[in-house]
C-alpha atoms as a PDB file:
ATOM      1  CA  UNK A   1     -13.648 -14.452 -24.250  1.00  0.00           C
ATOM      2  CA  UNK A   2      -9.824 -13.974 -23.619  1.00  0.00           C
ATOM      3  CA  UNK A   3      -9.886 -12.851 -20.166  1.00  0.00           C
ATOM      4  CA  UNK A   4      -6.494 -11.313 -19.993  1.00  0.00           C
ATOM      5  CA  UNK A   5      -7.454  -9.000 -23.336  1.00  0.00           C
ATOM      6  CA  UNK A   6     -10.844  -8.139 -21.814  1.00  0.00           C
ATOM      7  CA  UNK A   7     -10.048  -6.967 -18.862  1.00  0.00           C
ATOM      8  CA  UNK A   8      -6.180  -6.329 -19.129  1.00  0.00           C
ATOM      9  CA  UNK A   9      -6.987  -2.547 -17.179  1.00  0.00           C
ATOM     10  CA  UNK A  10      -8.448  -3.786 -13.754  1.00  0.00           C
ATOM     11  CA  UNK A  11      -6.179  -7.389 -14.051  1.00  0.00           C
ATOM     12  CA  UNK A  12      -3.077  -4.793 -13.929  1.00  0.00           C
ATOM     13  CA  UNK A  13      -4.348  -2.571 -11.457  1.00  0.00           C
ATOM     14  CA  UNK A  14      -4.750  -5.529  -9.162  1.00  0.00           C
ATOM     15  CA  UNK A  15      -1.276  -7.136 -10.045  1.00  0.00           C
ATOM     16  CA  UNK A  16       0.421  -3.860  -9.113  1.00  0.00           C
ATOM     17  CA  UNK A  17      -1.636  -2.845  -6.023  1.00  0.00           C
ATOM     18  CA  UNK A  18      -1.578  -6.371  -4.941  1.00  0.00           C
ATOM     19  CA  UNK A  19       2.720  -6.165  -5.077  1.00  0.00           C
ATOM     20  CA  UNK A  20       2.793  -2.907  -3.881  1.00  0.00           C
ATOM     21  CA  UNK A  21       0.944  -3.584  -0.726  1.00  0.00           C
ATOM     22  CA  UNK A  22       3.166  -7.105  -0.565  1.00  0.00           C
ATOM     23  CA  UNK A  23       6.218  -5.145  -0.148  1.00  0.00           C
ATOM     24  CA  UNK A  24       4.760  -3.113   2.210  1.00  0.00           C
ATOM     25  CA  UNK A  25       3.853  -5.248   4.361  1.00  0.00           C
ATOM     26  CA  UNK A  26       7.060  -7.391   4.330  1.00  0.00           C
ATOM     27  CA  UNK A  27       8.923  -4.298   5.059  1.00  0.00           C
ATOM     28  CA  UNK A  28       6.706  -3.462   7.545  1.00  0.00           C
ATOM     29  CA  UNK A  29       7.384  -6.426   9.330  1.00  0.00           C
ATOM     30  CA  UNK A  30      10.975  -6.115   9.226  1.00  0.00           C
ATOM     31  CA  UNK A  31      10.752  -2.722  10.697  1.00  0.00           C
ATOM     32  CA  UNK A  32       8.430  -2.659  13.470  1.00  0.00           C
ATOM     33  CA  UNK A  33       9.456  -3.403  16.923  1.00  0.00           C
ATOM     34  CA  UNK A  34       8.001  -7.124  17.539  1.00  0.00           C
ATOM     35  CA  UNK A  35       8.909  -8.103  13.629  1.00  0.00           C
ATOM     36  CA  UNK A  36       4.739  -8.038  13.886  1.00  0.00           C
ATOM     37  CA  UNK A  37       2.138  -9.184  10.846  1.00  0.00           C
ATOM     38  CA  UNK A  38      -1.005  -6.671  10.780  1.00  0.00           C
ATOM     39  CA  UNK A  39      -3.837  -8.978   9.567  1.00  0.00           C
ATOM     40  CA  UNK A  40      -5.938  -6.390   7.975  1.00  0.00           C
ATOM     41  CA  UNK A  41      -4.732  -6.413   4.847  1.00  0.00           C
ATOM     42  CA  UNK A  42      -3.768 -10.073   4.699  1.00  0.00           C
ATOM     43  CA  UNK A  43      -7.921 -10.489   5.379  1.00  0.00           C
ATOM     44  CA  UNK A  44      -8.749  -7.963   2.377  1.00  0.00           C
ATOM     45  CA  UNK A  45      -5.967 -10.441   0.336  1.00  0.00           C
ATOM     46  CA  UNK A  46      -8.199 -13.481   0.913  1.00  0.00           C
ATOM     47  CA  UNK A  47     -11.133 -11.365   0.157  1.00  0.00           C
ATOM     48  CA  UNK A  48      -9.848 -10.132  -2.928  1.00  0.00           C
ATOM     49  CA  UNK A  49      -8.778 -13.857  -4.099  1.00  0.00           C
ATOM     50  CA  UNK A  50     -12.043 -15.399  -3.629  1.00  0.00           C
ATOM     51  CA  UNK A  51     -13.242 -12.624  -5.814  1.00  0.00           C
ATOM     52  CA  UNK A  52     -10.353 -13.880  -8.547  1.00  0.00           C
ATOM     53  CA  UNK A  53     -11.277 -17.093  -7.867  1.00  0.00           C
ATOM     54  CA  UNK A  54     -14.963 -16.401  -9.076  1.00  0.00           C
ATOM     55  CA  UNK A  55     -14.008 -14.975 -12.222  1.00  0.00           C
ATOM     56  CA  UNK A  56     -11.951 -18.343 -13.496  1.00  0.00           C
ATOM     57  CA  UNK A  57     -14.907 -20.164 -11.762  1.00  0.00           C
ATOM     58  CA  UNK A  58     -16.760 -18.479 -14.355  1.00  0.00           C
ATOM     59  CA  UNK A  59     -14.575 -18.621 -17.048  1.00  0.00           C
ATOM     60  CA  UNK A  60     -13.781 -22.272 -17.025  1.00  0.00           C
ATOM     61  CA  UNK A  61     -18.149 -23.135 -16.669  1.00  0.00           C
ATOM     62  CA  UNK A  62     -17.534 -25.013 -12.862  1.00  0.00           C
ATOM     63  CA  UNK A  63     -20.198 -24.252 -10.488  1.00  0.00           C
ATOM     64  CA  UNK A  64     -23.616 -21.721 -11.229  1.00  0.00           C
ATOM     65  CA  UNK A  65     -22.030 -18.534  -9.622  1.00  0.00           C
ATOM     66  CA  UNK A  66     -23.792 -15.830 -11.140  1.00  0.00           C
ATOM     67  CA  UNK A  67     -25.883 -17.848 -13.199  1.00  0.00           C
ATOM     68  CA  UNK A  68     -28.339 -15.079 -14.034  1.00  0.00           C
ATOM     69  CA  UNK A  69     -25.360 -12.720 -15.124  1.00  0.00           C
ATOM     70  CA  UNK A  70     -23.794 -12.657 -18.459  1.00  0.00           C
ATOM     71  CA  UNK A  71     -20.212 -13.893 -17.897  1.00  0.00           C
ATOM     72  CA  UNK A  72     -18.715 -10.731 -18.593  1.00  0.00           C
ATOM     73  CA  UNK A  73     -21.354  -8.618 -16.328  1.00  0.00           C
ATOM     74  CA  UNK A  74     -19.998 -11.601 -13.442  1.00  0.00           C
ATOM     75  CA  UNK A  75     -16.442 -11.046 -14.527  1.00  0.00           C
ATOM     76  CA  UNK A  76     -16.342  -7.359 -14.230  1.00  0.00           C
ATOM     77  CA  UNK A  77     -18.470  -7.173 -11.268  1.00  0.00           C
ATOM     78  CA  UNK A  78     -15.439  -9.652  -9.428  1.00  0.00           C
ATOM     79  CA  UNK A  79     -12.955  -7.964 -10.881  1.00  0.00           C
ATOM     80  CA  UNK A  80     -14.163  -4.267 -10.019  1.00  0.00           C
ATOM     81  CA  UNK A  81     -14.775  -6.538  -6.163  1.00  0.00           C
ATOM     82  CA  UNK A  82     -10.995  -7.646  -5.890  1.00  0.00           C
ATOM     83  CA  UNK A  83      -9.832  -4.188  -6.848  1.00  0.00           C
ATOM     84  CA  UNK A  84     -11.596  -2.953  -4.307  1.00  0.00           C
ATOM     85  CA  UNK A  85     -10.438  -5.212  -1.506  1.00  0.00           C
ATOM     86  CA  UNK A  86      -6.750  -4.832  -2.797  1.00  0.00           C
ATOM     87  CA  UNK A  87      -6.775  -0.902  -2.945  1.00  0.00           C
ATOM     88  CA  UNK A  88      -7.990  -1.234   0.918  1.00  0.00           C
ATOM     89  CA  UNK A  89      -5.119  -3.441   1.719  1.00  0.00           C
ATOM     90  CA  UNK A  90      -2.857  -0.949   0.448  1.00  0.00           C
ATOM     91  CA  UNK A  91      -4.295   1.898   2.532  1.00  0.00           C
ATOM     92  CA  UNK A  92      -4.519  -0.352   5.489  1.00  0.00           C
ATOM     93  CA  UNK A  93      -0.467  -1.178   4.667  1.00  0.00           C
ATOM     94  CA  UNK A  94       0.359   2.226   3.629  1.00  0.00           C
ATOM     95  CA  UNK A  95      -1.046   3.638   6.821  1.00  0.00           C
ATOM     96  CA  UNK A  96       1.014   1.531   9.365  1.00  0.00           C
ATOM     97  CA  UNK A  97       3.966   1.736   7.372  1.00  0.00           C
ATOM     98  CA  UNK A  98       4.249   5.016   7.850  1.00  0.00           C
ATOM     99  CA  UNK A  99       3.636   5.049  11.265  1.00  0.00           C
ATOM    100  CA  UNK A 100       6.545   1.957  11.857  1.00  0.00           C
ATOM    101  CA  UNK A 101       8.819   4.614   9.230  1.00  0.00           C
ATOM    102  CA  UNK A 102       7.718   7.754  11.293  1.00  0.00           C
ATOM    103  CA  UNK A 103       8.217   6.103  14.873  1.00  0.00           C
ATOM    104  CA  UNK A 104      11.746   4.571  13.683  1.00  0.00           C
ATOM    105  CA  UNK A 105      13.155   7.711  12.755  1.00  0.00           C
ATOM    106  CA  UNK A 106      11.636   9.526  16.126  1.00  0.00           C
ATOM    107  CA  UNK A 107      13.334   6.962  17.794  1.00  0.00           C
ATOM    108  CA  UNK A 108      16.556   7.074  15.966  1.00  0.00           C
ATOM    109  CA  UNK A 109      16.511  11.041  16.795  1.00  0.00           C
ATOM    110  CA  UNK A 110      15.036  11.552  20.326  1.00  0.00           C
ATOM    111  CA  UNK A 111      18.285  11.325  21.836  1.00  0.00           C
ATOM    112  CA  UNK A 112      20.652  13.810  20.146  1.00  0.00           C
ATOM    113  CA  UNK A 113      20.331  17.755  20.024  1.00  0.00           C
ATOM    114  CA  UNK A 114      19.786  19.506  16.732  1.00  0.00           C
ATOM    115  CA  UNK A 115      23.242  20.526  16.431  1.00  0.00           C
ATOM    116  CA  UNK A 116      24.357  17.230  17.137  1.00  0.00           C
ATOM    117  CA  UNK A 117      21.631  16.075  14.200  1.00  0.00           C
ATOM    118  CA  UNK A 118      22.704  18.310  11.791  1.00  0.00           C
ATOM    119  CA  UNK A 119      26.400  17.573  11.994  1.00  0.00           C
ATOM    120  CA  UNK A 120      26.206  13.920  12.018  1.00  0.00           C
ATOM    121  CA  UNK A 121      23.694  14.309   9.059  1.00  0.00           C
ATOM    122  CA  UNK A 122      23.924  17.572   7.470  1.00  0.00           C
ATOM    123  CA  UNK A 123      20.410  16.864   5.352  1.00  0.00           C
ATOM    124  CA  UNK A 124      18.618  16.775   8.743  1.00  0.00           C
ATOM    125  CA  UNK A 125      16.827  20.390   8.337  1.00  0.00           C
ATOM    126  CA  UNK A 126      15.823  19.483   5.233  1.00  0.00           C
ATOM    127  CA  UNK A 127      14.595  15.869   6.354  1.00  0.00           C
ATOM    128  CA  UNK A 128      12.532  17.722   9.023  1.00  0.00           C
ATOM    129  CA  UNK A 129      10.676  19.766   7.381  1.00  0.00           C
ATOM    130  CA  UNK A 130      10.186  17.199   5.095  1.00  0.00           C
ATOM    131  CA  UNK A 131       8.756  14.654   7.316  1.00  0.00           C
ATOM    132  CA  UNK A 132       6.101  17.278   8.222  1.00  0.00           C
ATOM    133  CA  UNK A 133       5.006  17.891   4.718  1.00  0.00           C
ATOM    134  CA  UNK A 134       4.742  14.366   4.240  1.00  0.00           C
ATOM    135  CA  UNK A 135       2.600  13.894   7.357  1.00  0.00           C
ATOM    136  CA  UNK A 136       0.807  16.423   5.853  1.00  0.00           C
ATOM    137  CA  UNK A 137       0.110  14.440   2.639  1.00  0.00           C
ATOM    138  CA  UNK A 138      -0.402  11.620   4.060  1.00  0.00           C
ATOM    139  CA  UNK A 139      -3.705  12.817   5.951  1.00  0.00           C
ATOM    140  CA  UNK A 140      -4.998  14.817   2.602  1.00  0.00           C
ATOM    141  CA  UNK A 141      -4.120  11.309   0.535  1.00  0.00           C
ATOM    142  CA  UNK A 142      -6.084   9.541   3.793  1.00  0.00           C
ATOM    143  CA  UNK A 143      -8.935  11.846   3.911  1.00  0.00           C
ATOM    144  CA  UNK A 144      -9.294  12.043   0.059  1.00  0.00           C
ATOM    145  CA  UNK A 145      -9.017   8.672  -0.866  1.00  0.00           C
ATOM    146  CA  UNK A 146     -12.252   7.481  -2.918  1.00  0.00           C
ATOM    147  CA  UNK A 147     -12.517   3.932  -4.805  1.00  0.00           C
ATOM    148  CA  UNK A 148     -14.145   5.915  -7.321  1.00  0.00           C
ATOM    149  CA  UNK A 149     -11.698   7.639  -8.323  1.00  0.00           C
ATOM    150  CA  UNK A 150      -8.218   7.298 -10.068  1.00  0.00           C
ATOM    151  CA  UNK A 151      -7.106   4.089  -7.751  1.00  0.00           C
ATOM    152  CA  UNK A 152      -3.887   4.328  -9.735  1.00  0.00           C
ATOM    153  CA  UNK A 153      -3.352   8.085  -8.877  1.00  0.00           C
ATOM    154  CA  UNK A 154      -3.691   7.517  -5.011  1.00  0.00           C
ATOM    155  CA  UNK A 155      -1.582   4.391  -4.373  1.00  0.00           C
ATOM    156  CA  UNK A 156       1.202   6.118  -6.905  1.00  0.00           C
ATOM    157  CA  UNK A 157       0.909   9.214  -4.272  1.00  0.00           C
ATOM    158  CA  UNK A 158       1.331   6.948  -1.224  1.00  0.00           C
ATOM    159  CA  UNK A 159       3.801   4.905  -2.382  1.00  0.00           C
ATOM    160  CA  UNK A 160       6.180   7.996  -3.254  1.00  0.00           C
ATOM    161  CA  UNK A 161       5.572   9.271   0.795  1.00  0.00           C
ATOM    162  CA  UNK A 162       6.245   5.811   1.476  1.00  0.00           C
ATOM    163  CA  UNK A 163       9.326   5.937  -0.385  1.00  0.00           C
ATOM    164  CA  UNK A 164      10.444   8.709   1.228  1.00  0.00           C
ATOM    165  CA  UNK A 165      10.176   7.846   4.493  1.00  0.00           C
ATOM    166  CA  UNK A 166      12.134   5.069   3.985  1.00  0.00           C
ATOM    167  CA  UNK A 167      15.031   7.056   2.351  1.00  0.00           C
ATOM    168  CA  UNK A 168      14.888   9.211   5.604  1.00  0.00           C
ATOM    169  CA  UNK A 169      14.737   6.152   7.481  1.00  0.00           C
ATOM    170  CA  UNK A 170      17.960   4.552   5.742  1.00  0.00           C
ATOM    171  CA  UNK A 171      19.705   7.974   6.060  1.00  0.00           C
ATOM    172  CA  UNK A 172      19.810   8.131   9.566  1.00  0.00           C
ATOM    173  CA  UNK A 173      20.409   4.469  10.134  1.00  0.00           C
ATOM    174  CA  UNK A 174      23.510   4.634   7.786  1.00  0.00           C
ATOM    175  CA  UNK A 175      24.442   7.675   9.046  1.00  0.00           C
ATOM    176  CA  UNK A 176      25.080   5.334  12.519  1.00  0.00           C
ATOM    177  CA  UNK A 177      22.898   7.825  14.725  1.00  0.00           C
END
């Protein structure tokens, strides 16, 4: 069985969640106050890898994991496992994120007027009413959000709030507010 061929969907899905919720958290790191690591999703990493682990277990014929499973039954089963804990570590990720991108641009803006806003960065209406709708789809995406259904459709949502954010973020800091 060529593992890679065989299961080339959920290996992706992984690969790209998995980097996704990397950056993420790097970034997130960076950003937030105390340069702080949020071990959530670095727990649903190591959960996720000894599901990965598992499958080439399996593959290679070291150990009697899943012995009463066909290999591809095990291999799926892991698979479908790892996706699961990586999609979590993106929400888990995704959700601070844009709490450290929402709290850094409150605190870039606290101090100044609107006027004073708007002339320094003339996008700033805009960006406000923005930053509601986002907080908006942030808590349907939250509330919504189903393992069950299209993973890829969800994190691709996020990640474009989350990319957002960030460009507000960047703005205002190279705006020199």
């Amino acid at each position: 069985m060529d593992l890679f061929k065989k299961f080339e969907k959920e290996i992706k899905e992984i690969v790209v969640i998995h980097n996704f919720t990397k950056h993420y958290i790097l970034l997130g790191e960076e950003l937030s106050d105390d340069f702080e690591t949020y071990l959530q999703p670095v727990k649903e990493f190591r959960d996720a890898y000894e599901h990965i682990v598992r499958v080439f277990t399996k593959c290679i014929g070291l150990g009697d994991a899943g012995s009463n499973m066909k290999k591809e039954e095990y291999v799926q089963k892991n698979l479908s496992k790892a996706l699961g804990h990586e999609y979590r570590a993106f929400f888990d990720v995704a959700d601070w994120f844009s709490i450290i991108c929402r709290k850094q641009i409150y605190d870039i803006v606290q101090g100044y007027t609107y006027e004073q806003l708007c002339d320094k960065y003339p996008k700033y209406p805009e960006m406000k009413s923005r930053l509601y709708l986002i907080s908006e789809e942030i808590a349907t995406i939250r509330d919504k959000k189903d393992i069950s259904s299209n993973i890829f459709d969800e994190v691709n949502h996020y990640q474009y709030a989350l990319v957002e954010l960030l460009g507000y973020y960047r703005d205002l800091v190279q705006c020199e507010l």
